[in-house]
C-alpha atoms as a PDB file:
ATOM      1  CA  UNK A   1     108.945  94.397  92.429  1.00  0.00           C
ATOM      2  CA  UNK A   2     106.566  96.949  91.202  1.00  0.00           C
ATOM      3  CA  UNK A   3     103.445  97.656  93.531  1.00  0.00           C
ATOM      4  CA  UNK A   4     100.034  98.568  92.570  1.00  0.00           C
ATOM      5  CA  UNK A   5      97.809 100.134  95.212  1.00  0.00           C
ATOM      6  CA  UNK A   6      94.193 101.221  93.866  1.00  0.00           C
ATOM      7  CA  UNK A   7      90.740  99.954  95.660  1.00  0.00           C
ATOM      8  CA  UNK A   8      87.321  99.130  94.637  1.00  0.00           C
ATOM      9  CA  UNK A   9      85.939 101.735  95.928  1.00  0.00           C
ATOM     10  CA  UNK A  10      87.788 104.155  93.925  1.00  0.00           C
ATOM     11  CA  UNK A  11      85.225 103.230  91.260  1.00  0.00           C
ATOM     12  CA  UNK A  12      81.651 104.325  93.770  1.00  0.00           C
ATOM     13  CA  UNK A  13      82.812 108.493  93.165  1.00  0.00           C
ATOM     14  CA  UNK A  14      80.449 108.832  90.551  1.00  0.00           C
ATOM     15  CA  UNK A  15      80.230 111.877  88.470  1.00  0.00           C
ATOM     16  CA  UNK A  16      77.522 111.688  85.722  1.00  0.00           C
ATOM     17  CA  UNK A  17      77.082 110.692  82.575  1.00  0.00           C
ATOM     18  CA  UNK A  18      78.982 113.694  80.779  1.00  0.00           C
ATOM     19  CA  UNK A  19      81.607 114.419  83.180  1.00  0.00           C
ATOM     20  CA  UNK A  20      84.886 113.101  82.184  1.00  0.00           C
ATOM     21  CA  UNK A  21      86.396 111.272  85.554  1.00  0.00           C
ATOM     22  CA  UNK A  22      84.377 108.344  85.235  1.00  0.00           C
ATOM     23  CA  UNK A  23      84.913 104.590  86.681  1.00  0.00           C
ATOM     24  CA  UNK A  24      85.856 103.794  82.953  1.00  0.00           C
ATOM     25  CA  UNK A  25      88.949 105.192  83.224  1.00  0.00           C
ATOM     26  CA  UNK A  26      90.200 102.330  86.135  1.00  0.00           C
ATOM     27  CA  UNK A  27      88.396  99.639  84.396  1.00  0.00           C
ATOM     28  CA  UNK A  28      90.174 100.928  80.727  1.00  0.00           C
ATOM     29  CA  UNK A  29      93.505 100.364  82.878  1.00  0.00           C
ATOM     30  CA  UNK A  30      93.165  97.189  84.662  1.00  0.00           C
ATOM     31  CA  UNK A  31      91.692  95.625  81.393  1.00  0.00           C
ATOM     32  CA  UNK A  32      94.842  96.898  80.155  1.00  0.00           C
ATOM     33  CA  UNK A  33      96.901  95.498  82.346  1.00  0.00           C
ATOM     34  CA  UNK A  34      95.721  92.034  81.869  1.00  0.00           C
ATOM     35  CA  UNK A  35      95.795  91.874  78.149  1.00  0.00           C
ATOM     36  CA  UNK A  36      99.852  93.488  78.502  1.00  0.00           C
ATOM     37  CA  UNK A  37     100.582  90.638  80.713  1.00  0.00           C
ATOM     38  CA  UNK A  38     101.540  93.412  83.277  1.00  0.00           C
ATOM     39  CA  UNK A  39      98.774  92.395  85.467  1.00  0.00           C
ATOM     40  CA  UNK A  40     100.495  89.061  86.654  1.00  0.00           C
ATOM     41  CA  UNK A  41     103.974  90.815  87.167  1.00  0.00           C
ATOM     42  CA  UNK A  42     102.574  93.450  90.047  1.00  0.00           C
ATOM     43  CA  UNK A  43     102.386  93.389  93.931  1.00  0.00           C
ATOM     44  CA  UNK A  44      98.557  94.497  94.029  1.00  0.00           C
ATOM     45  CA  UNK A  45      97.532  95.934  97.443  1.00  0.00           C
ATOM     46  CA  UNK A  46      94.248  97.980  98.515  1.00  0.00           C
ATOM     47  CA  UNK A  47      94.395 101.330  99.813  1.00  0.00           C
ATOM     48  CA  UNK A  48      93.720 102.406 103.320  1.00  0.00           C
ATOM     49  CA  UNK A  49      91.475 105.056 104.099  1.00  0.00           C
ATOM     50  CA  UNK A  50      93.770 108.472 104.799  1.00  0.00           C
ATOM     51  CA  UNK A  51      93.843 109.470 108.611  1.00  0.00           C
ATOM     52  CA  UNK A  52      92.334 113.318 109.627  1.00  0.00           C
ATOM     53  CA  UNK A  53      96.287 113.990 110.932  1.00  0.00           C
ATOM     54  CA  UNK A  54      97.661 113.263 106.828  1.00  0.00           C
ATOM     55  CA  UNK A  55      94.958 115.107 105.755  1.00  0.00           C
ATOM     56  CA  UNK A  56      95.412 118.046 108.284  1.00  0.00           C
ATOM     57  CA  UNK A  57      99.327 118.297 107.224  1.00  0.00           C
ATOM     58  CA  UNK A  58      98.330 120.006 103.653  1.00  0.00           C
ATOM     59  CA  UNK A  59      94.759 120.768 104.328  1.00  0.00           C
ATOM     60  CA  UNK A  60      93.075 123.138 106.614  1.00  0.00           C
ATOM     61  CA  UNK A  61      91.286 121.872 109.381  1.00  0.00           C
ATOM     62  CA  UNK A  62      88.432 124.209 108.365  1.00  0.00           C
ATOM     63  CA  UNK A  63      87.725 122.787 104.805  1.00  0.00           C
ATOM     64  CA  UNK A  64      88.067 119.145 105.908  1.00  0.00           C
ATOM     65  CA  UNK A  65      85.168 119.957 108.351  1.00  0.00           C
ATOM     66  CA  UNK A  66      82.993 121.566 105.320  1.00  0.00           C
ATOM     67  CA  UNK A  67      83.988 118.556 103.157  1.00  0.00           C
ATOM     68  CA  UNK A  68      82.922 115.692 105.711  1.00  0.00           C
ATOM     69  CA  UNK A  69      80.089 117.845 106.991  1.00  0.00           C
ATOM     70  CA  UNK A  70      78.293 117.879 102.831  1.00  0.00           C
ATOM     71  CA  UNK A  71      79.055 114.640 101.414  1.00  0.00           C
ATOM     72  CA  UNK A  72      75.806 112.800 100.811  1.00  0.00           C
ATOM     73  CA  UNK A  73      74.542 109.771 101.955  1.00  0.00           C
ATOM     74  CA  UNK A  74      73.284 106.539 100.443  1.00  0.00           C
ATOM     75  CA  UNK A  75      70.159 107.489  98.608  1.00  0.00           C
ATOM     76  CA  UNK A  76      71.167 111.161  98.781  1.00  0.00           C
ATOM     77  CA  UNK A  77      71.437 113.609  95.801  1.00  0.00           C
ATOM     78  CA  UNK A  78      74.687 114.384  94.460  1.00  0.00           C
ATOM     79  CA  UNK A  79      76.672 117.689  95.762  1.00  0.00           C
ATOM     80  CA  UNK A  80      78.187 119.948  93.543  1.00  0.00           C
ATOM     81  CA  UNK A  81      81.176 121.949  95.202  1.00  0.00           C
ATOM     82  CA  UNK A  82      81.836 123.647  92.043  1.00  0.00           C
ATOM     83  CA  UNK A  83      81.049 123.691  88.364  1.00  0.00           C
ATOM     84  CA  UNK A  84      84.133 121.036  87.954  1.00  0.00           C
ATOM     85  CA  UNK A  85      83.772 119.175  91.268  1.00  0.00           C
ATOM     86  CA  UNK A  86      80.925 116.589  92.281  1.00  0.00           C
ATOM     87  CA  UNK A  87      80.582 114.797  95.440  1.00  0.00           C
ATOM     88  CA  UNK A  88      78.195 111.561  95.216  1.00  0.00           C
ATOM     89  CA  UNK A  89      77.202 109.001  97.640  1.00  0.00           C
ATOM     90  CA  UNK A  90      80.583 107.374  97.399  1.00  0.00           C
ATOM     91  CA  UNK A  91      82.770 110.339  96.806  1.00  0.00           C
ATOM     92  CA  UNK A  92      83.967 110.670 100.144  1.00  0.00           C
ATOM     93  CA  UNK A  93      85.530 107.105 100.909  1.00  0.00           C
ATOM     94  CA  UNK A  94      86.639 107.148  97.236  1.00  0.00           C
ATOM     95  CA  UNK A  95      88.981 109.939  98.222  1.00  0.00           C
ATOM     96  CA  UNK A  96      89.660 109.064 101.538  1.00  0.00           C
ATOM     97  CA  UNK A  97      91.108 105.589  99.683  1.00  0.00           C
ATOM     98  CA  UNK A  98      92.876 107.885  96.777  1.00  0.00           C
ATOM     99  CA  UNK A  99      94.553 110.044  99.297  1.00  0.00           C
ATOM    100  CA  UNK A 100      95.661 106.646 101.754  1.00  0.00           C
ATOM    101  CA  UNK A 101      96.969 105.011  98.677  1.00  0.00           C
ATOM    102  CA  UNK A 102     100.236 107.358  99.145  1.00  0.00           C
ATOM    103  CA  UNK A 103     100.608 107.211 102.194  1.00  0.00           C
ATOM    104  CA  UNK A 104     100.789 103.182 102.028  1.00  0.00           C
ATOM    105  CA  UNK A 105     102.746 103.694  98.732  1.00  0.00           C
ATOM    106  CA  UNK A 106     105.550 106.131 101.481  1.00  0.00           C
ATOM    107  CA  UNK A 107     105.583 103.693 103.903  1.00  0.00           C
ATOM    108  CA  UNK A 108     106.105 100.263 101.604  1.00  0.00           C
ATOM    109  CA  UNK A 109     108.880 102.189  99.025  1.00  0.00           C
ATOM    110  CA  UNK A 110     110.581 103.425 102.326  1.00  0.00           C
ATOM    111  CA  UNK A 111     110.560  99.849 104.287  1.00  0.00           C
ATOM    112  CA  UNK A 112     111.799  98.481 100.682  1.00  0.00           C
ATOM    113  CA  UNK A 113     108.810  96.036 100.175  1.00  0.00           C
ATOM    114  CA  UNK A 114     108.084  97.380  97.022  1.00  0.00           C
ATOM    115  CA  UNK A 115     109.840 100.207  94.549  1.00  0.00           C
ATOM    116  CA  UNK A 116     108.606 101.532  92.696  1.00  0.00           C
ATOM    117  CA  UNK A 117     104.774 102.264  93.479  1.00  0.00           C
ATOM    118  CA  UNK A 118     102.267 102.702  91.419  1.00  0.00           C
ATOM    119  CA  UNK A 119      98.611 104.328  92.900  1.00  0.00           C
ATOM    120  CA  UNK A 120      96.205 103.613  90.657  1.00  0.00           C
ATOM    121  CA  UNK A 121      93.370 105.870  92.141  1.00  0.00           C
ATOM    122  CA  UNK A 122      90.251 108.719  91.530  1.00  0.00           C
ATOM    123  CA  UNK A 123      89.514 111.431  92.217  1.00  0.00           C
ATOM    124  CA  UNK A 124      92.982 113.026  91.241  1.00  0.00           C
ATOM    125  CA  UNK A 125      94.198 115.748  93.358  1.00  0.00           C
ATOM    126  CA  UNK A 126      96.718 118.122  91.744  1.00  0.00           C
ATOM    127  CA  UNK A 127      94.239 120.968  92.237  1.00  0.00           C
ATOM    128  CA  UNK A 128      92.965 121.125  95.220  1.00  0.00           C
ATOM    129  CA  UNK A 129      94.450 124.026  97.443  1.00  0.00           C
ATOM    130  CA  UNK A 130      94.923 123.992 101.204  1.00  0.00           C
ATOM    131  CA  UNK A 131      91.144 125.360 101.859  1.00  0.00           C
ATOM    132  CA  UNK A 132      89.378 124.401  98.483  1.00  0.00           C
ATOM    133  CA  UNK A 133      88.220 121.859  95.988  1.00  0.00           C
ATOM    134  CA  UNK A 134      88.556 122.092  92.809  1.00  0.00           C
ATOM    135  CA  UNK A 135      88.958 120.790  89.036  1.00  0.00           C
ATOM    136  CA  UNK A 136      88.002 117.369  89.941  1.00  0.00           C
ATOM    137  CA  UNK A 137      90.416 117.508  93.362  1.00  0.00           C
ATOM    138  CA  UNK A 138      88.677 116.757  96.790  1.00  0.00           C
ATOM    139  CA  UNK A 139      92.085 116.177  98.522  1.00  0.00           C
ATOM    140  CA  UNK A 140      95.697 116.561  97.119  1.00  0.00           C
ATOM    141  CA  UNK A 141      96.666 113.115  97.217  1.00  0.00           C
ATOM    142  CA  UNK A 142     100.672 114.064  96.345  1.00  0.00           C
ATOM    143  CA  UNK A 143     101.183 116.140  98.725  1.00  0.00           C
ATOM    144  CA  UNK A 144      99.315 113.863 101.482  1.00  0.00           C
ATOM    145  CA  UNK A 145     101.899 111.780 100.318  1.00  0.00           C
ATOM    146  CA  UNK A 146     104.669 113.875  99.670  1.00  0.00           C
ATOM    147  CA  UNK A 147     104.366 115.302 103.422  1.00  0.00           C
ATOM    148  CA  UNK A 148     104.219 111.742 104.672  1.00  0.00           C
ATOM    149  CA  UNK A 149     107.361 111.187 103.690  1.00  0.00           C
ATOM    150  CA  UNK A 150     108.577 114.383 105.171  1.00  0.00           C
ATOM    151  CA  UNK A 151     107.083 114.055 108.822  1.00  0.00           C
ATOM    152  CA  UNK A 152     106.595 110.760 109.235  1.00  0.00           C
ATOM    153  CA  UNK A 153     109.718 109.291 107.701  1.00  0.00           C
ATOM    154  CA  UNK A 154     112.190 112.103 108.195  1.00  0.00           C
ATOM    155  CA  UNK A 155     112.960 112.819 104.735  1.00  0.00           C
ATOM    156  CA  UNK A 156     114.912 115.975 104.351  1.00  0.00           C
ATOM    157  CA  UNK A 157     114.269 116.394 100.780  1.00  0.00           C
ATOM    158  CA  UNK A 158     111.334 115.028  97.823  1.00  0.00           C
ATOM    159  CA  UNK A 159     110.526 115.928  94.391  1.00  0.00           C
ATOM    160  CA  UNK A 160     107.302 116.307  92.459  1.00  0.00           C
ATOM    161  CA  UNK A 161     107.386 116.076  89.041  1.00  0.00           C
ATOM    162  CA  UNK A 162     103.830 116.539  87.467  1.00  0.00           C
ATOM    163  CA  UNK A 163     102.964 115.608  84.094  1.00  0.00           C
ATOM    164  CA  UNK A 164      99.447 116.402  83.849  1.00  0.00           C
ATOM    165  CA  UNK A 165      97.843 118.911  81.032  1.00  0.00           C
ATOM    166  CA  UNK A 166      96.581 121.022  83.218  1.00  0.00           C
ATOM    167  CA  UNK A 167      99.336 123.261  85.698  1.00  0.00           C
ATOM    168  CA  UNK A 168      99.621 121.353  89.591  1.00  0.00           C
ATOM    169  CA  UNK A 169      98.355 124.490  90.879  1.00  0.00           C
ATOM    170  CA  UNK A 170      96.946 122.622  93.909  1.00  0.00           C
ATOM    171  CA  UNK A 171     100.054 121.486  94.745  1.00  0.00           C
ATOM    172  CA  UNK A 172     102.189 124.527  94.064  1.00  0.00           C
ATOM    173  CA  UNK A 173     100.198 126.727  96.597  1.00  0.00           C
ATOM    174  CA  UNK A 174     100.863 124.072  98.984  1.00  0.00           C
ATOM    175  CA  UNK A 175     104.887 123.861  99.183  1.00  0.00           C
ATOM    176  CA  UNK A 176     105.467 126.752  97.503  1.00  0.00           C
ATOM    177  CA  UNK A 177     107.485 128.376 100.629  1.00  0.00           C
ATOM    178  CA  UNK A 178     108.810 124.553 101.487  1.00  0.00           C
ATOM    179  CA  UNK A 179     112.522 124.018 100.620  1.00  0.00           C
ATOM    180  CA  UNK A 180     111.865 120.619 101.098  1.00  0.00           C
ATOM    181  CA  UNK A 181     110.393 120.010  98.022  1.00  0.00           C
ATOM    182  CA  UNK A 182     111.064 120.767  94.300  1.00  0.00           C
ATOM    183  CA  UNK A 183     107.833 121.027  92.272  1.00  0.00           C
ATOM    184  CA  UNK A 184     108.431 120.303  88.664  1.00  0.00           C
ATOM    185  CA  UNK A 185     105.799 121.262  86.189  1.00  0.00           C
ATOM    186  CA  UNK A 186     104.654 121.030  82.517  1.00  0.00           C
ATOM    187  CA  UNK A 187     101.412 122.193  81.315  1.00  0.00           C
ATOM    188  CA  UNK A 188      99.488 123.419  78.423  1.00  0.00           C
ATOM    189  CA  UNK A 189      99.066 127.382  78.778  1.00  0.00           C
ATOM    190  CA  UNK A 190      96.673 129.238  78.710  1.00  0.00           C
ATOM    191  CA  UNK A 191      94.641 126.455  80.200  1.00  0.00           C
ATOM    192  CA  UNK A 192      92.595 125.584  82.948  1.00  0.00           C
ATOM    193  CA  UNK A 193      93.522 126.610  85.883  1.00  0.00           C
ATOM    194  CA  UNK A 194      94.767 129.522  84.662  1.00  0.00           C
ATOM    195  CA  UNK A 195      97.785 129.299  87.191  1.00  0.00           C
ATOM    196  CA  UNK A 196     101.447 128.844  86.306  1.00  0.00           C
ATOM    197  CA  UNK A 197     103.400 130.585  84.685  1.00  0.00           C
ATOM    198  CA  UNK A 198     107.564 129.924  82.996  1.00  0.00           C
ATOM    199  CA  UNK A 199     109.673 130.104  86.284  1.00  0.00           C
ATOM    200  CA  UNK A 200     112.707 128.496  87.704  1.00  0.00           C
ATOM    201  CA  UNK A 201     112.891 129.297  91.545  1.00  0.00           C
ATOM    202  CA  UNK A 202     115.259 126.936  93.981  1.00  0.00           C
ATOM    203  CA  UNK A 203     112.333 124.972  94.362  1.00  0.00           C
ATOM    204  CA  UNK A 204     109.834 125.830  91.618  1.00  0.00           C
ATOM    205  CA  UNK A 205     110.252 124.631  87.849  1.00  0.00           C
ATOM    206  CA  UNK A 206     107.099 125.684  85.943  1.00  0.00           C
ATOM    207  CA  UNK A 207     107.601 124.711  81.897  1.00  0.00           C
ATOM    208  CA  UNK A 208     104.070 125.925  80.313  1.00  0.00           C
ATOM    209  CA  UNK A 209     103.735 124.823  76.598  1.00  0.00           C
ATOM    210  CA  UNK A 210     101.342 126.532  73.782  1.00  0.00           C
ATOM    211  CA  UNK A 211      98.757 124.535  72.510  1.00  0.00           C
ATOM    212  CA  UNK A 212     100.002 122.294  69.389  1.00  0.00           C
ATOM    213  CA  UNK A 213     103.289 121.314  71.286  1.00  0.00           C
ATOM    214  CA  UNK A 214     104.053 118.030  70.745  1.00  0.00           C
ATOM    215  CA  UNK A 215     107.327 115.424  71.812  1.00  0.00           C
ATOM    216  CA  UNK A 216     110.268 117.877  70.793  1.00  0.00           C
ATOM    217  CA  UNK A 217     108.875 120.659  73.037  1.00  0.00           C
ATOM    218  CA  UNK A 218     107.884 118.508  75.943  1.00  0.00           C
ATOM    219  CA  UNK A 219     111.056 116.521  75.702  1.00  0.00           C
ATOM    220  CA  UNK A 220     113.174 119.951  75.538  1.00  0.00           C
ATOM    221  CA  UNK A 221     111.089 121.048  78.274  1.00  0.00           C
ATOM    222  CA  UNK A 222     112.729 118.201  80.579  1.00  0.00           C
ATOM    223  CA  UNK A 223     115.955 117.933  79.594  1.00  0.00           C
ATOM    224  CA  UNK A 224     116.722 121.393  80.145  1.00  0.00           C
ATOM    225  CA  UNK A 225     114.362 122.242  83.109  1.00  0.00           C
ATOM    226  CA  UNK A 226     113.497 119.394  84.602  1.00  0.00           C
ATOM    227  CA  UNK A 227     116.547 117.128  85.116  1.00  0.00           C
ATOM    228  CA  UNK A 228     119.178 119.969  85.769  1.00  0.00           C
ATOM    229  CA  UNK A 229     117.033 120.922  88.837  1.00  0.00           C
ATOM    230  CA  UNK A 230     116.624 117.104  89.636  1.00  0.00           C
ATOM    231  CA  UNK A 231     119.922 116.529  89.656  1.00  0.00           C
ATOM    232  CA  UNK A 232     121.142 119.818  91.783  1.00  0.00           C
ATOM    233  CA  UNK A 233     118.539 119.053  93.917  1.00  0.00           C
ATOM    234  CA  UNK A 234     119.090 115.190  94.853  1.00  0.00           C
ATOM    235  CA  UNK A 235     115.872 114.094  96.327  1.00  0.00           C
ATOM    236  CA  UNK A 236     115.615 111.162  98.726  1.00  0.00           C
ATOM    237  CA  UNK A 237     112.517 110.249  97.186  1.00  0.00           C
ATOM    238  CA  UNK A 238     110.573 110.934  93.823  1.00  0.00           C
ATOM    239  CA  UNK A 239     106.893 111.821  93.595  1.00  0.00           C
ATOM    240  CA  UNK A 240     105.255 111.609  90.286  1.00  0.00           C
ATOM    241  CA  UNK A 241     101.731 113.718  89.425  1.00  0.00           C
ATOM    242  CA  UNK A 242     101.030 110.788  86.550  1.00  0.00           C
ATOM    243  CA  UNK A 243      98.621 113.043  84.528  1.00  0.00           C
ATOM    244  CA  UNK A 244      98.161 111.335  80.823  1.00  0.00           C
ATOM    245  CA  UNK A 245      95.645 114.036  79.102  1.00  0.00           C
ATOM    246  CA  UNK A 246      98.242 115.693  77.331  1.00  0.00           C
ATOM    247  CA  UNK A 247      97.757 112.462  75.140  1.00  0.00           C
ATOM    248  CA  UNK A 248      97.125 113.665  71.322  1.00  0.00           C
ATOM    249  CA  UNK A 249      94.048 111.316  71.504  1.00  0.00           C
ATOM    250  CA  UNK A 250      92.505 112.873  74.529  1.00  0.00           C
ATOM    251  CA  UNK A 251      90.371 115.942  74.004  1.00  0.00           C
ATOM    252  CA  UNK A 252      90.975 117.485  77.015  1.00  0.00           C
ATOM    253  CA  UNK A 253      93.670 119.652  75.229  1.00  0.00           C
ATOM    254  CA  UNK A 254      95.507 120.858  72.734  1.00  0.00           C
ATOM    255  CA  UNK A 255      98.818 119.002  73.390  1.00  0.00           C
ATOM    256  CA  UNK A 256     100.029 116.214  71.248  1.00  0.00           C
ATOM    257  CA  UNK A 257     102.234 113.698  73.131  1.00  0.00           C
ATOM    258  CA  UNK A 258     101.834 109.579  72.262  1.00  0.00           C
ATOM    259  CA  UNK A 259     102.474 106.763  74.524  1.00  0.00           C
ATOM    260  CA  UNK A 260     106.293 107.149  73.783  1.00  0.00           C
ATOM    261  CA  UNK A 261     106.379 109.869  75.086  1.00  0.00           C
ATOM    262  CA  UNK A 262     105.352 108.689  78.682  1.00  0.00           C
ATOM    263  CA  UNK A 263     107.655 105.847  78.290  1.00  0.00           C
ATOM    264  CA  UNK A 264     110.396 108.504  77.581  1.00  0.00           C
ATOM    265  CA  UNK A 265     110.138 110.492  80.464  1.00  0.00           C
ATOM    266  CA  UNK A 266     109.846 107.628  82.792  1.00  0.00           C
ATOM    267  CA  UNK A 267     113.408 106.528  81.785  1.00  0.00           C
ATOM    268  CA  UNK A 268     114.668 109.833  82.585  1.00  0.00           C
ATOM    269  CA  UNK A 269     112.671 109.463  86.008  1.00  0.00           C
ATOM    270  CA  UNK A 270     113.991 106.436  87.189  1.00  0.00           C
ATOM    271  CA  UNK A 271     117.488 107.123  86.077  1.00  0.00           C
ATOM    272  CA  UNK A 272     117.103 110.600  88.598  1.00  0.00           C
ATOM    273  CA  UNK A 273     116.034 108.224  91.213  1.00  0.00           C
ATOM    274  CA  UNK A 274     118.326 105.600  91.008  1.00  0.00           C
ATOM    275  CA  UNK A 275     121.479 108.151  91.194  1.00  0.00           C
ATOM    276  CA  UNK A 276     120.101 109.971  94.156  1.00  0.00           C
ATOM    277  CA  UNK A 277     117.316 107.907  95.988  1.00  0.00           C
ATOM    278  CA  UNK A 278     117.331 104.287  95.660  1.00  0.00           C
ATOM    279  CA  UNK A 279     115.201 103.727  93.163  1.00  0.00           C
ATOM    280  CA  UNK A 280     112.026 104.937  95.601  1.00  0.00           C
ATOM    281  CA  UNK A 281     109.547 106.408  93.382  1.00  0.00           C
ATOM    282  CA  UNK A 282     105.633 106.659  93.760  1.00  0.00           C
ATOM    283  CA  UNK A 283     103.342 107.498  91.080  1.00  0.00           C
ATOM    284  CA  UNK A 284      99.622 108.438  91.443  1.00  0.00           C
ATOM    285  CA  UNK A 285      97.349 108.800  88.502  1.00  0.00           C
ATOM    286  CA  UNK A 286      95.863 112.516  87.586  1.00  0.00           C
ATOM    287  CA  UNK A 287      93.919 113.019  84.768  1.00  0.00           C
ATOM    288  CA  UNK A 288      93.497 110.936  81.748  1.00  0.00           C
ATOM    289  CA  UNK A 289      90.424 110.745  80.054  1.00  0.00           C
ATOM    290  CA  UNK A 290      90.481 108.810  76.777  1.00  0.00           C
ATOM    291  CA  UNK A 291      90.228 105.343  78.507  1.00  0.00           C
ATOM    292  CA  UNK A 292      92.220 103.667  75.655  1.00  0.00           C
ATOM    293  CA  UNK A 293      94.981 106.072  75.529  1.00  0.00           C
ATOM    294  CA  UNK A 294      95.230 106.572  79.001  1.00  0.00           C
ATOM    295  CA  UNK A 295      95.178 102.913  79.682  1.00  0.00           C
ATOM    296  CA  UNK A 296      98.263 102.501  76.747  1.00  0.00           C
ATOM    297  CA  UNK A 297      99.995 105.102  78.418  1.00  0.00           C
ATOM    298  CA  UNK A 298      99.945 104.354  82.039  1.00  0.00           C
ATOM    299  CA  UNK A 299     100.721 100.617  80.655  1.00  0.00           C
ATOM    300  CA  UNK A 300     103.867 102.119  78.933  1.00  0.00           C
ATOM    301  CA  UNK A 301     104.539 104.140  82.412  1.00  0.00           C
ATOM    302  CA  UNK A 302     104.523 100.964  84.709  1.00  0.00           C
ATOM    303  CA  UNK A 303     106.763  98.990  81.930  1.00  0.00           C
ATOM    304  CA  UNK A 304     109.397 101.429  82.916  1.00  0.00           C
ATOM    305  CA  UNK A 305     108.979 101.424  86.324  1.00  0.00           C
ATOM    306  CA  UNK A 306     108.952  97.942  86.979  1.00  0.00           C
ATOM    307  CA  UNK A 307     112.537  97.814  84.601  1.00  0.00           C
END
């Protein structure tokens, strides 16, 4: 059975009228969902809030302070952290329920409930460093989750793979120097965040792509980065960075990859995790902000998945 952990609340971090992460994108996917037929087929469960001692295994104790210490309350004005980044009213518990969706998503895959798992959540989190938020990221929610699965279950060895437009730099800077975990990476460069570059390190696969690439190049980019790394590596569990901008309909790039595409390299996914980690996969949402494309796309995503 395929589970789906999002919450309510994930829709109260609210942005502004022009800023692209908005509640639409959630609603554009469950409305999705139900018209697929997907909706009835799912194991739906609500995200907890994330614990201060997750938090504190990728964040610094520092920053959490600053973070808790200038989100507004009801009534209050919204807080800008940076040009990219807005805290609101509901911001907060929004991303304390984002970041608690993986860790429930560690424990259920690993106690065989549910595998796949699907977190259907917002903010994203790819981007936020160990002592900063940025491009939209409050907390890393992969990582939270990734390191869950490394202290509190024992795991000797998990894989990211992120998908997203824009480079994981977030996460990067946080296992970098971890053996434990193979980041995997594809990205539109030069883009925002400026990070990343082509490298293949024991534990590092970064695969940037020029603006106008499209299936063949992203595809390539996989097959002979991605997988061969997978496979040497032989995770015990599979994290996923589910980032659908790099959608030819959204115009947060210049990448041109179509709901095929996502179904594509969720086959490869789940065929890595069934020959090395028993089927356990969880996939959190990143960016993704055409609602209609995104919603196709994560629909295509969760067909795979759920097999």
């Amino acid at each position: 059975m395929l589970g789906m952990i999002s919450h309510y609340e994930c829709l109260d971090h609210v942005t502004g009228d022009l800023h692209p992460d908005t509640s639409a994108r959630l609603e554009a996917i469950n409305n999705q969902l139900i018209a697929s037929g997907m909706d009835y087929v799912l194991r739906h469960v609500d995200a907890p809030r994330v614990s201060r001692a997750a938090l504190e295994r990728v964040h610094d104790a520092d920053y959490l302070d600053r973070v808790y210490a200038m989100a507004p309350g009801p009534g209050d004005a919204p807080v800008e952290i940076d040009g990219d980044t807005v805290m609101s009213a509901g911001t907060l518990r929004a991303a304390e329920r984002a970041a608690g969706a993986g860790v429930l998503a560690v424990d259920l895959v690993m106690q065989g409930d549910v595998k796949p798992v699907f977190c259907a959540i917002r903010p994203p989190g790819h981007h936020a460093v160990r002592g900063q938020a940025m491009g939209f990221c409050l907390f890393n929610n992969i990582a939270v989750a990734a390191a869950h699965a490394l202290e509190a279950h024992g795991l000797e060895r998990v894989a990211i793979v992120d998908f997203d437009v824009h480079h994981g730099n977030g996460t990067e800077d946080i296992f970098k120097s971890d053996k434990r975990v193979l980041f995997c990476s594809s990205f539109q460069h030069p883009f925002y965040p400026f990070t990343g570059h082509e490298k293949e390190t024991e534990n590092l696969v970064d695969v940037p792509l020029p603006a106008g690439a499209g299936s063949a190049e992203f595809r390539a980019a996989v097959s002979e980065h991605w997988l061969p790394h997978l496979d040497s590596f032989a995770p015990q569990m599979l994290f996923i960075s589910a980032g659908f901008d790099a959608h030819v309909a959204d115009d947060m790039s210049s990448i041109a990859l179509v709901d095929g595409d996502y179904a594509w390299l969720t086959e490869q996914l789940v065929a890595v995790a069934a020959r090395h980690c028993e089927g356990r996969i969880v996939s959190m949402l990143e960016g993704g902000y055409e609602p209609q494309a995104l919603a196709r796309s994560v629909v295509a995503h969760l067909k795979v998945l759920l097999g």
